[in-house]
Protein backbone atom coordinates (compact mmCIF):
# COMPACT_ATOMS: atom_id res chain seq x y z
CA UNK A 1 9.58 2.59 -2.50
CA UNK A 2 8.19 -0.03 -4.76
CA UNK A 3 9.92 -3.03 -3.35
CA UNK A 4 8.78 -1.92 -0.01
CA UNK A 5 5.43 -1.62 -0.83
CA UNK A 6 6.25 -5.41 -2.23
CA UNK A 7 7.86 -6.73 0.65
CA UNK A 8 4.95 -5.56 3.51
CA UNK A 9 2.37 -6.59 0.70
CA UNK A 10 4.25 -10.06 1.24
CA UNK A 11 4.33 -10.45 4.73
CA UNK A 12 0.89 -9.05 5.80
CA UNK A 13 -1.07 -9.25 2.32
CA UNK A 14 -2.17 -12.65 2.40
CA UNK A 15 -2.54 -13.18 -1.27
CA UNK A 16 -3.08 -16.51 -3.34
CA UNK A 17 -0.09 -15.18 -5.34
CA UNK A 18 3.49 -14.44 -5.09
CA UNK A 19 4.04 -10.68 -4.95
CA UNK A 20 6.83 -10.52 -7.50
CA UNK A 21 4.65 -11.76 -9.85
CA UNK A 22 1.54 -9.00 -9.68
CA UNK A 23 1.69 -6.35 -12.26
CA UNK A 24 2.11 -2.79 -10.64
CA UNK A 25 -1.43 -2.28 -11.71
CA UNK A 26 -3.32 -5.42 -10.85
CA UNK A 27 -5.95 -4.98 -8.76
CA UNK A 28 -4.79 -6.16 -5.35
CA UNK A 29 -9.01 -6.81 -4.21
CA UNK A 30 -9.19 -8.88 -6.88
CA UNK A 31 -6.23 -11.69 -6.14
CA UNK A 32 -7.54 -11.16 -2.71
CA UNK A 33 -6.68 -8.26 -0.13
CA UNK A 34 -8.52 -8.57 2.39
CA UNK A 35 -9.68 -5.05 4.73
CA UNK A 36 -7.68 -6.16 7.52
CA UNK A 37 -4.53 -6.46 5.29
CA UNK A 38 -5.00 -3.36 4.14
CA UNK A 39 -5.30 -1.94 7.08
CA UNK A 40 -2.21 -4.28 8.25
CA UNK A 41 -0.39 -3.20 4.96
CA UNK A 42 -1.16 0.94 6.05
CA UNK A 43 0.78 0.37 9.20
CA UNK A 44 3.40 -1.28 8.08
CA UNK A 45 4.22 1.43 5.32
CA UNK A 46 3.27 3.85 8.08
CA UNK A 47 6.08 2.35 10.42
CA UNK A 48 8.38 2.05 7.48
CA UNK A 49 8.16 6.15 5.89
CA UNK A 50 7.43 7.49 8.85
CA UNK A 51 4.20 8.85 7.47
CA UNK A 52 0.20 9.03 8.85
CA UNK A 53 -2.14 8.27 6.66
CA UNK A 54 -4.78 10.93 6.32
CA UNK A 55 -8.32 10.25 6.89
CA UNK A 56 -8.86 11.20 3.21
CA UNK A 57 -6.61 8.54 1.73
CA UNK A 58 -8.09 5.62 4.09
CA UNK A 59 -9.70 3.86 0.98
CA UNK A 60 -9.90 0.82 -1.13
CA UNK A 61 -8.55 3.31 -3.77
CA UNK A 62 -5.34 3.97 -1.70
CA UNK A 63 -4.77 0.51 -1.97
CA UNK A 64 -5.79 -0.97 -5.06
CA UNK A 65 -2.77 -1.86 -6.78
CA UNK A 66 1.22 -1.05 -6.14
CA UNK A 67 0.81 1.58 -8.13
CA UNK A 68 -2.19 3.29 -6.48
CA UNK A 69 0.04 2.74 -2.97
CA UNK A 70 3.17 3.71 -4.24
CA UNK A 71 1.08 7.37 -5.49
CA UNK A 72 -0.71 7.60 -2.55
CA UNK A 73 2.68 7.70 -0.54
CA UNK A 74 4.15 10.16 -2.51
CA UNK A 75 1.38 12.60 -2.18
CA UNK A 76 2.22 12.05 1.41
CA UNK A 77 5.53 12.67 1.86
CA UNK A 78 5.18 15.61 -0.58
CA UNK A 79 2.61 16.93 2.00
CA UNK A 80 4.67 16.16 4.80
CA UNK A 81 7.93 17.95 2.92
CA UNK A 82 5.33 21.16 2.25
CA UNK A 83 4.84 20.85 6.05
């Protein structure tokens, strides 16, 4: 899950930085995710779990580090297991 999340946060992210090198943790606003990546970033893991995001998850807290992403897509596909 994690290098996905790394590889879609490489090719629609837009960052200053070189993926690899961010910290699960850092704070992706901060080295400079943009809204529209995110939202670019949401379908792309979308496409690639074949998830939805939930209204309730579309936030900058969702998104605000690998870590945050790679939690907020396991509370999804635990939903979607439930389901």
């Amino acid at each position: 899950m994690n290098e996905t999340i790394r590889e879609l946060l490489g090719k629609v992210g837009g960052l200053p930085v070189p993926v690899a090198e961010l910290a699960d943790d850092a704070d992706l606003y901060a080295v400079g995710l943009s809204s529209f990546a995110s939202v670019q970033l949401m379908l792309g893991l979308e496409e690639a779990f074949d998830i939805e995001f939930p209204d309730s998850l579309l936030n900058r807290k969702s998104f605000a580090s690998i870590a945050a992403i790679e939690q907020t897509l396991t509370h999804i596909l635990k939903s979607k297991e439930a389901a």
